[in-house]
Protein backbone atom coordinates (compact mmCIF):
# COMPACT_ATOMS: atom_id res chain seq x y z
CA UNK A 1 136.09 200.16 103.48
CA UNK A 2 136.73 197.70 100.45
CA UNK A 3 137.63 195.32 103.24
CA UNK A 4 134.53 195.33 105.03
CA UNK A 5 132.00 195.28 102.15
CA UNK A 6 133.82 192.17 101.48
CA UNK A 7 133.19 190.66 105.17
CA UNK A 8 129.29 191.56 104.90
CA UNK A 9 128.87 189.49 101.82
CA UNK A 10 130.50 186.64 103.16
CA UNK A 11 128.56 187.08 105.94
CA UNK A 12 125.07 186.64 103.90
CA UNK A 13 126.31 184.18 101.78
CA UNK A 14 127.08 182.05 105.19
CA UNK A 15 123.68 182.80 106.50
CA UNK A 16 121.73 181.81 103.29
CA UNK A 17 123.59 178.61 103.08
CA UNK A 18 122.39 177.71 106.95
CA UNK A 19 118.88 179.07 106.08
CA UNK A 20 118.98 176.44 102.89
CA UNK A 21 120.13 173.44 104.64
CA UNK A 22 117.06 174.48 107.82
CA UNK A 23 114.53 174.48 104.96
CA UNK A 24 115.65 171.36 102.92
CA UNK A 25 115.82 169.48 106.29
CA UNK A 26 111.82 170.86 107.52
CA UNK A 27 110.82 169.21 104.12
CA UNK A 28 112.37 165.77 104.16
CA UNK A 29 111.10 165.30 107.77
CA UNK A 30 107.29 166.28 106.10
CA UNK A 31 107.18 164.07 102.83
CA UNK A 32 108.50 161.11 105.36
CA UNK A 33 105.32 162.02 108.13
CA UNK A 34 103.35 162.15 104.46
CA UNK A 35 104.68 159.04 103.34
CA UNK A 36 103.92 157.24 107.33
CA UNK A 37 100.66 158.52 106.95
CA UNK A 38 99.78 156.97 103.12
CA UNK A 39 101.49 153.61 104.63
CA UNK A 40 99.18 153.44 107.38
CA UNK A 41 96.14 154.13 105.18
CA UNK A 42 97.20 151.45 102.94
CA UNK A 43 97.46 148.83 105.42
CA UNK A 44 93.97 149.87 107.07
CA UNK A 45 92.79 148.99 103.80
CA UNK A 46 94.75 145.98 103.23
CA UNK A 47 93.46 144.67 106.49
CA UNK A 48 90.36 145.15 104.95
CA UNK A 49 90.50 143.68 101.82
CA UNK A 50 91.40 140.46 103.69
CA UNK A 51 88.60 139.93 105.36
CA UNK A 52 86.85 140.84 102.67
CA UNK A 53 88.07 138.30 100.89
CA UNK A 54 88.57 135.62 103.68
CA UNK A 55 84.54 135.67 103.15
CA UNK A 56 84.03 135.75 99.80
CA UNK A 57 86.38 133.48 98.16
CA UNK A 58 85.06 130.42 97.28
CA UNK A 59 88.07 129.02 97.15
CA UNK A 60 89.37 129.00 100.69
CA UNK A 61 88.91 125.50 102.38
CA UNK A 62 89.94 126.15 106.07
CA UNK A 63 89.64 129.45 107.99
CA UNK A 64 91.28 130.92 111.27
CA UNK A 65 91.46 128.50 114.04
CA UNK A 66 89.53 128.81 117.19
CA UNK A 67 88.48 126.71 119.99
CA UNK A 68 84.60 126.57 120.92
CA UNK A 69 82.11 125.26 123.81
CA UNK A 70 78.91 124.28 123.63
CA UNK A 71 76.06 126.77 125.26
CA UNK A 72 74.41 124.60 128.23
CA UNK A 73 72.23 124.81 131.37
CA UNK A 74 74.19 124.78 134.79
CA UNK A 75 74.54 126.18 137.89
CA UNK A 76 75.95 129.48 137.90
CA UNK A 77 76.80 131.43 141.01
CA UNK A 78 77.86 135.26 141.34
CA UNK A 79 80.00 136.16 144.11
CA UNK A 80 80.94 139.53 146.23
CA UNK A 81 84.36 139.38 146.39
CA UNK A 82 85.99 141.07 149.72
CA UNK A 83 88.81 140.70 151.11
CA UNK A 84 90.05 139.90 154.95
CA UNK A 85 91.99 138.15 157.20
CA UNK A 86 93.01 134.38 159.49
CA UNK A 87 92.35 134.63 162.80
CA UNK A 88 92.57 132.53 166.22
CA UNK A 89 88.95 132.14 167.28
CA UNK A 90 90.76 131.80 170.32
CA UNK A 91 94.37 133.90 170.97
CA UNK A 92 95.04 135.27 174.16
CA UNK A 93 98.15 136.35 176.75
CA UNK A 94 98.36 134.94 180.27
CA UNK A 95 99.60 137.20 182.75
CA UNK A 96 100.42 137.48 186.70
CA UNK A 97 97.34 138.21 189.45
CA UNK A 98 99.60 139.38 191.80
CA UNK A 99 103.30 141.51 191.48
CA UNK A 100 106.01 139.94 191.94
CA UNK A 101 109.18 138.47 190.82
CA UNK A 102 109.75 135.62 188.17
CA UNK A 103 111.25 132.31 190.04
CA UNK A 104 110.69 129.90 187.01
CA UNK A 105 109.84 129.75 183.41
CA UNK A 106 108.03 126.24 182.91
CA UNK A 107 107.51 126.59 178.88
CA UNK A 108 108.75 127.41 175.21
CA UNK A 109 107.71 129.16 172.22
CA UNK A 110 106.08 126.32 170.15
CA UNK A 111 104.96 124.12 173.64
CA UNK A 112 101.64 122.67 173.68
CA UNK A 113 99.75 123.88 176.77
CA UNK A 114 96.39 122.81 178.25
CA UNK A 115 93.84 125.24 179.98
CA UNK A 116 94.90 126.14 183.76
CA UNK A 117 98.76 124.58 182.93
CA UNK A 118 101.27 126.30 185.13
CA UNK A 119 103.70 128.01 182.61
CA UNK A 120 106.13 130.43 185.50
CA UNK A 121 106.18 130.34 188.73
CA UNK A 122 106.72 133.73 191.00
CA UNK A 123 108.68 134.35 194.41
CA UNK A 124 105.89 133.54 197.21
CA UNK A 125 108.12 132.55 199.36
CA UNK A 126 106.65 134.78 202.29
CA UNK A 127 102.96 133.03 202.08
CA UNK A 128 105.24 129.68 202.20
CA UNK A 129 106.67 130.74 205.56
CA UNK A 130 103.35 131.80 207.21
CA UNK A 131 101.76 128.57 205.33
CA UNK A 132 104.26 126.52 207.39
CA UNK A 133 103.04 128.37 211.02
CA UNK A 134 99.55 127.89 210.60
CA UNK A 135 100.22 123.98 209.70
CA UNK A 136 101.90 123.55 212.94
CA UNK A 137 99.21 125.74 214.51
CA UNK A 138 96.44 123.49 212.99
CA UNK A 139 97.89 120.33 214.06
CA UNK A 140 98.03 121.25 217.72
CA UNK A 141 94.27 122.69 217.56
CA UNK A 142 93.21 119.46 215.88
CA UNK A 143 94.79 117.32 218.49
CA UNK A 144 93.12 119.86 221.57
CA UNK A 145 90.24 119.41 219.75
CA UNK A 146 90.25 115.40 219.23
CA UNK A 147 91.18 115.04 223.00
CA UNK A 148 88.28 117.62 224.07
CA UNK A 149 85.72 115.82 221.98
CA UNK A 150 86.98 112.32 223.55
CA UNK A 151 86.43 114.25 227.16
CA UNK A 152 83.09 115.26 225.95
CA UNK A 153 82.14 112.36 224.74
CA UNK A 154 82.68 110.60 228.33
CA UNK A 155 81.07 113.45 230.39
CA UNK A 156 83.92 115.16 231.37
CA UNK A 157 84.50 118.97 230.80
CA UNK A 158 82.14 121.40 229.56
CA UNK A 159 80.57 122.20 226.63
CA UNK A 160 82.02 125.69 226.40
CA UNK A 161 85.70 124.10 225.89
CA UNK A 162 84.98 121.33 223.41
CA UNK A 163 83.04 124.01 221.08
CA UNK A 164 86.21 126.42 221.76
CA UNK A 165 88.27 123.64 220.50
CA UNK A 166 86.38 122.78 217.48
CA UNK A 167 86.30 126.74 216.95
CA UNK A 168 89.79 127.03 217.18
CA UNK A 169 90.29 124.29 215.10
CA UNK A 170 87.59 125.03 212.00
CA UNK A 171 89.47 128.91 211.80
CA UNK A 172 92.47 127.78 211.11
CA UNK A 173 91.52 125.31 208.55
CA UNK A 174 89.65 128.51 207.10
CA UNK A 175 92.76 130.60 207.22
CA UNK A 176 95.42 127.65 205.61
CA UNK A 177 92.24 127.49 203.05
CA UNK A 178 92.45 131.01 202.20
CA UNK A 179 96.29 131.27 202.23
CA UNK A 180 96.14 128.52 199.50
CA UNK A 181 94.47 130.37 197.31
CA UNK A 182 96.85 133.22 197.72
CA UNK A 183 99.57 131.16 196.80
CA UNK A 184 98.01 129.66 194.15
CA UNK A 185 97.95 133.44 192.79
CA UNK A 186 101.62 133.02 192.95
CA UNK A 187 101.37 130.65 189.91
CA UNK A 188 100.84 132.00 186.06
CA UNK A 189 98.31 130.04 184.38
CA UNK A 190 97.67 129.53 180.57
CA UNK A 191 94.04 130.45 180.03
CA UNK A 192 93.03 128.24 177.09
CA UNK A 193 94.71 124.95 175.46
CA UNK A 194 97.06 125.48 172.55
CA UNK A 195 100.45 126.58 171.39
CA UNK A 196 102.53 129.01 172.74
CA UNK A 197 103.43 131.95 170.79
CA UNK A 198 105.41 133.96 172.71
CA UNK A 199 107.41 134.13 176.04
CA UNK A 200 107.94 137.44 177.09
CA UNK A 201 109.59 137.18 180.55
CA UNK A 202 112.75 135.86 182.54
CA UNK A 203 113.68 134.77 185.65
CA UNK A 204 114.39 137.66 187.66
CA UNK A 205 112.36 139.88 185.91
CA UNK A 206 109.60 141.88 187.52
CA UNK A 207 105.48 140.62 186.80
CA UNK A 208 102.47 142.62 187.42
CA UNK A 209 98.74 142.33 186.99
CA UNK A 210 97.96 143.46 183.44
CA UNK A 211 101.58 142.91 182.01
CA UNK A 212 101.69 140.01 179.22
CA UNK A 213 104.41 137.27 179.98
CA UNK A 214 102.67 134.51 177.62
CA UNK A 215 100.96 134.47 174.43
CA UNK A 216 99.09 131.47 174.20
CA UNK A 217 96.70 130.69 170.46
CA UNK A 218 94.58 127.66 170.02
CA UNK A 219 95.09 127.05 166.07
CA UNK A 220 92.40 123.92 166.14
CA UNK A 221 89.56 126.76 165.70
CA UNK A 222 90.38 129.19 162.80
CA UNK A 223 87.98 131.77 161.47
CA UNK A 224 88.11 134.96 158.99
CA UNK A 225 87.38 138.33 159.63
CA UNK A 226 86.78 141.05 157.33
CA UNK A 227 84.71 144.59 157.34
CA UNK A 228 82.43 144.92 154.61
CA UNK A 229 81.10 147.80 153.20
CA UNK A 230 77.47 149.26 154.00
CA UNK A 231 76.43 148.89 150.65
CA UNK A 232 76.62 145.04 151.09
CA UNK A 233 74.82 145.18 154.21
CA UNK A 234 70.73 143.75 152.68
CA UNK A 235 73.21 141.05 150.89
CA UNK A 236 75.03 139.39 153.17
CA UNK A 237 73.28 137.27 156.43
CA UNK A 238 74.45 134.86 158.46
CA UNK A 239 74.55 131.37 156.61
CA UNK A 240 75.53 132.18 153.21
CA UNK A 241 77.91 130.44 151.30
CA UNK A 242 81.49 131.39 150.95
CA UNK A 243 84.41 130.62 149.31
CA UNK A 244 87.68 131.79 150.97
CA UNK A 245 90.86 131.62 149.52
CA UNK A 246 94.44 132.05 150.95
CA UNK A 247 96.77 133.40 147.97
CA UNK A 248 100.31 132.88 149.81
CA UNK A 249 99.56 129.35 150.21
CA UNK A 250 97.30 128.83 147.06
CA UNK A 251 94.42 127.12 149.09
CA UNK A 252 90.84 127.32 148.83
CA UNK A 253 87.84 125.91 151.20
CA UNK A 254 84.39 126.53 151.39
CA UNK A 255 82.25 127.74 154.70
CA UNK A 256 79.14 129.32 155.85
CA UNK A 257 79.22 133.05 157.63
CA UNK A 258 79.00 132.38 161.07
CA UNK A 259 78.76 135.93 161.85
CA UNK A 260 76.98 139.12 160.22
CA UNK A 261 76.79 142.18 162.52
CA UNK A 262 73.81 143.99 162.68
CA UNK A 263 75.86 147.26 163.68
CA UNK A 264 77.49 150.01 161.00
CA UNK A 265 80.61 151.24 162.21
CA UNK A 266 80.22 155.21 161.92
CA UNK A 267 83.91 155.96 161.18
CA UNK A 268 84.32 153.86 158.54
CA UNK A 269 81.24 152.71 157.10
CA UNK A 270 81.56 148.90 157.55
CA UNK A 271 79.95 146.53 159.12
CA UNK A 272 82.04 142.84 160.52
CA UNK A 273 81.54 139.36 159.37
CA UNK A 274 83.17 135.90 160.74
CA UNK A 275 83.63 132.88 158.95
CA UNK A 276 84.83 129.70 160.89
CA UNK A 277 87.05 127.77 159.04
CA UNK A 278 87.48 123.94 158.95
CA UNK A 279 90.71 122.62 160.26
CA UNK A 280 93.19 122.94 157.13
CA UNK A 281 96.81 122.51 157.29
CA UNK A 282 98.85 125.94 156.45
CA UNK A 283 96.49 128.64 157.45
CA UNK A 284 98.47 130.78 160.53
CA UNK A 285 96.64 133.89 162.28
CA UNK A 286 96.90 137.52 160.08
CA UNK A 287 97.13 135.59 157.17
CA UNK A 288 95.56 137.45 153.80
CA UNK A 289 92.00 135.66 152.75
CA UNK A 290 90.14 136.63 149.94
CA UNK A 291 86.31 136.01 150.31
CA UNK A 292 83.40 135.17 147.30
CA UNK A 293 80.28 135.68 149.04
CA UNK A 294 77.64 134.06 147.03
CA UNK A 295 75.07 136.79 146.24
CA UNK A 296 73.21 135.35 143.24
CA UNK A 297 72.53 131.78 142.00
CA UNK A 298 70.57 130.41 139.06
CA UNK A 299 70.47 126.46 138.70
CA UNK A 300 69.20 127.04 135.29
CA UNK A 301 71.55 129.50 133.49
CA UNK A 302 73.26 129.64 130.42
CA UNK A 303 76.64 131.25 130.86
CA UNK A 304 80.17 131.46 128.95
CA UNK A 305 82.99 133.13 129.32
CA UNK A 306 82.89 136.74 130.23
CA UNK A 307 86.08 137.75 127.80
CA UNK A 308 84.11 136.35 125.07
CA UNK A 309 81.82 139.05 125.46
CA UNK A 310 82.64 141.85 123.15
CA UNK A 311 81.08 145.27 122.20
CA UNK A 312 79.97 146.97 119.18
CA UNK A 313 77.47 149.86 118.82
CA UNK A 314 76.35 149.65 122.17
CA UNK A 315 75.25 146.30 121.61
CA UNK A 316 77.15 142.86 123.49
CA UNK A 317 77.91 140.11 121.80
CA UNK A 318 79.38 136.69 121.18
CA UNK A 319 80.39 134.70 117.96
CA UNK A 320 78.91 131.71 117.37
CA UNK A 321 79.20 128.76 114.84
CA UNK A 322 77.29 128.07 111.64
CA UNK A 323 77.33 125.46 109.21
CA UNK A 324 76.75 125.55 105.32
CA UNK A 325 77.22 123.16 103.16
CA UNK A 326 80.10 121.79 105.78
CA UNK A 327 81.66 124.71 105.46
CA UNK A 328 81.99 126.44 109.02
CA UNK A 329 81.51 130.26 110.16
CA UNK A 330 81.40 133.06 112.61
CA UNK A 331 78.46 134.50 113.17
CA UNK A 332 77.33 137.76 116.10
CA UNK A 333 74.60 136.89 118.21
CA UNK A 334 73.85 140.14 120.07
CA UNK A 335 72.98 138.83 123.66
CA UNK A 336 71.73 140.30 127.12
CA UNK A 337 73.49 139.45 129.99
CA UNK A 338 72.79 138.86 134.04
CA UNK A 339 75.52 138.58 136.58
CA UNK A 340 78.91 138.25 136.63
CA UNK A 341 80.20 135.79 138.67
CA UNK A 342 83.96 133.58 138.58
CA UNK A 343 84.72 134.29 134.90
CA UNK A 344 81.99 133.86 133.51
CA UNK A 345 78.52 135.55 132.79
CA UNK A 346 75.13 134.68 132.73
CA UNK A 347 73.25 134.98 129.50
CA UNK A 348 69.65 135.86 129.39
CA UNK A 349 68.55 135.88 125.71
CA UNK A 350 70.79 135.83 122.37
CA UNK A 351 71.70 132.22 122.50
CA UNK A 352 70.29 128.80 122.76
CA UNK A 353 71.08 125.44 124.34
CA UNK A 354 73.54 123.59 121.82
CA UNK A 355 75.11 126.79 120.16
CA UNK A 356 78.66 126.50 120.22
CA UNK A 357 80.21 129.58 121.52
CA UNK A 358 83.94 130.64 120.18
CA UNK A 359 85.90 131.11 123.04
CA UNK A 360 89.48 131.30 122.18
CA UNK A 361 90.12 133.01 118.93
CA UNK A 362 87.32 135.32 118.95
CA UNK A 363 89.28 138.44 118.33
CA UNK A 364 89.25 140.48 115.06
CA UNK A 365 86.16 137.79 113.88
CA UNK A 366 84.38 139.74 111.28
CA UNK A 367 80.31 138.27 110.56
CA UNK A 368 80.29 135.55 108.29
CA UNK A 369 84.16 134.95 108.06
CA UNK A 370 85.38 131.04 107.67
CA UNK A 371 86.41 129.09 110.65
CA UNK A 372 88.27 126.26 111.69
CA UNK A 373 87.38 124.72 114.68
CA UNK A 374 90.37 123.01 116.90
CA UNK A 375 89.33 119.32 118.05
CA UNK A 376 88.39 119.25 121.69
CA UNK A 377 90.84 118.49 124.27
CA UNK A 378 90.83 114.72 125.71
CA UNK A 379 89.10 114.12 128.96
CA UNK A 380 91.93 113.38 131.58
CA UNK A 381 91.83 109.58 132.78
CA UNK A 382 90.33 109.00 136.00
């Protein structure tokens, strides 16, 4: 019994040393989240107290550095930007008229090929064989018929047998006309000039009407495609400008839609536009365009950089320069704004022509705080 009373107190006094350590370890871990939380206030108010006194002292000759531009009249352009794809304005596949068997391939992947070129050959060698028996039948009806017209012409015979002649003759011409044709069947053509893409046949190898041997693309005439949204559709026409640029290959050109449809596909909600494309080296069919289809443009705005633009209260604004007593600072001028187009955004009250505009540096500018303003960067020598 002795024994036992002796194992429940050791027990207890185990278990109130484990409870002691738990408790002394909950409250170090709260006076540090105290102690995170007075640091943070501190340095909220720190922060403070330097701008406060980045205004007010008198003393301070220079201020934070930023770069500005000066607030002018321009062109300014806003853009719908979409993307799409290059395409061959003409891409096509030449295949056989007739079946039959593949005697000769005539081209290469890579060839340049002009419309109606002969690029395989198939077995025709049947039409040959009857070709060759109406030749010898035409030359004997031509000579009957040269020898019946001589007779004719001298009065002798009748005119029954010099019109049978000339009959006989005129049919077969018809028929060696005809089987010409048949053989020229016989021979896969390319249907446009260009480059071929693709052979897709051998010698040996079976043709039929329909199946694609060739691929032949004419990379002289390039255009875009793209499907535009619905919501575009009173925006866009025929004619507008357009810049398209080509990401992989980090080129850009300028064209003119040279087709808006008038139709909205149902499934999808889009409508299709074209844009040719002038000849530039590097663009190859499927490659991924990205359109800016001018939508807006003002020959008269004021605009500046749309990351300058910052919010407070609801309100937009920018910081702009003053001078006193050659002393420079930041000031807010609360501004309205248009479009949006390529980085930057038109400006349609809040700043005049002349205003210098911080545009690098902005951030963390506080209303009257001093400024230093970097020297402007040296025109590049043309």
């Amino acid at each position: 019994m002795k024994s036992i009373k002796l194992l429940s107190l050791a027990t207890a006094i185990a278990l109130s040393a484990c409870g002691g350590k738990k408790d002394n370890l909950s409250q170090k871990r709260a006076e540090l989240e105290k102690l995170k939380s007075e640091i943070a206030k501190l340095q909220t108010q720190a922060k403070k107290l330097e701008n406060e006194i980045a205004v007010l002292d008198p003393k301070k000759e220079s201020g934070k550095l930023v770069e500005t531009e000066n607030a002018a009249v321009g062109l300014f352009n806003s853009y719908l930007n979409i993307n799409g794809k290059a395409d061959a304005d003409e891409s096509t596949i030449a295949t056989a008229q007739v079946p039959s068997t593949v005697t000769s391939v005539l081209v290469k992947p890579g060839d340049r090929v002009g419309k109606g070129q002969a690029l395989a050959y198939l077995d025709n060698a049947t039409l040959k064989q009857s070709r060759a028996q109406i030749e010898s039948q035409l030359a004997f009806a031509n000579t009957l018929f040269l020898k019946q017209k001589r007779l004719w012409e001298q009065g002798v015979g009748t005119e029954v047998q010099f019109l049978s002649a000339k009959n006989q003759k005129d049919a077969l011409e018809k028929n060696l006309a005809t089987l010409d044709a048949q053989i020229a069947m016989y021979i896969v053509k390319s249907p446009i000039s260009g480059t071929v893409e693709s052979v897709d046949t051998k010698i040996g190898q079976i043709a039929s009407p329909g199946m694609p041997l060739f691929k032949v693309v004419n990379l002289s005439n390039l255009k875009v495609v793209a499907d535009v949204a619905e919501s575009y559709s009173s925006k866009i026409k025929t004619g507008d400008k357009v810049f398209v640029s080509f990401p992989d290959i980090a080129k850009k050109v300028e064209a003119k839609i040279t087709f808006a449809s008038k139709l909205i596909d149902p499934l999808n909600r889009t409508f299709h536009v074209e844009i040719s494309l002038p000849q530039t080296e590097g663009i190859k069919p499927n490659m991924i365009a990205n359109l800016q289809i001018v939508d807006y443009t003002n020959s008269k705005a004021i605009a500046v950089p749309t990351n300058c633009i910052q919010t407070a209260e609801d309100q937009k604004y920018v910081v702009i320069v003053t001078t006193e007593n050659g002393k420079t600072f930041a000031k807010r001028a609360t501004v309205s704004t248009g479009h949006t187009g390529d980085e930057r955004t038109e400006i349609l009250s809040g700043i005049n022509i002349g205003d210098q505009i911080v545009v690098n540096g902005y951030q963390e500018l506080i209303d009257g705080q001093q400024i230093t303003l970097a020297a402007p960067a040296e025109e590049p020598k043309k």
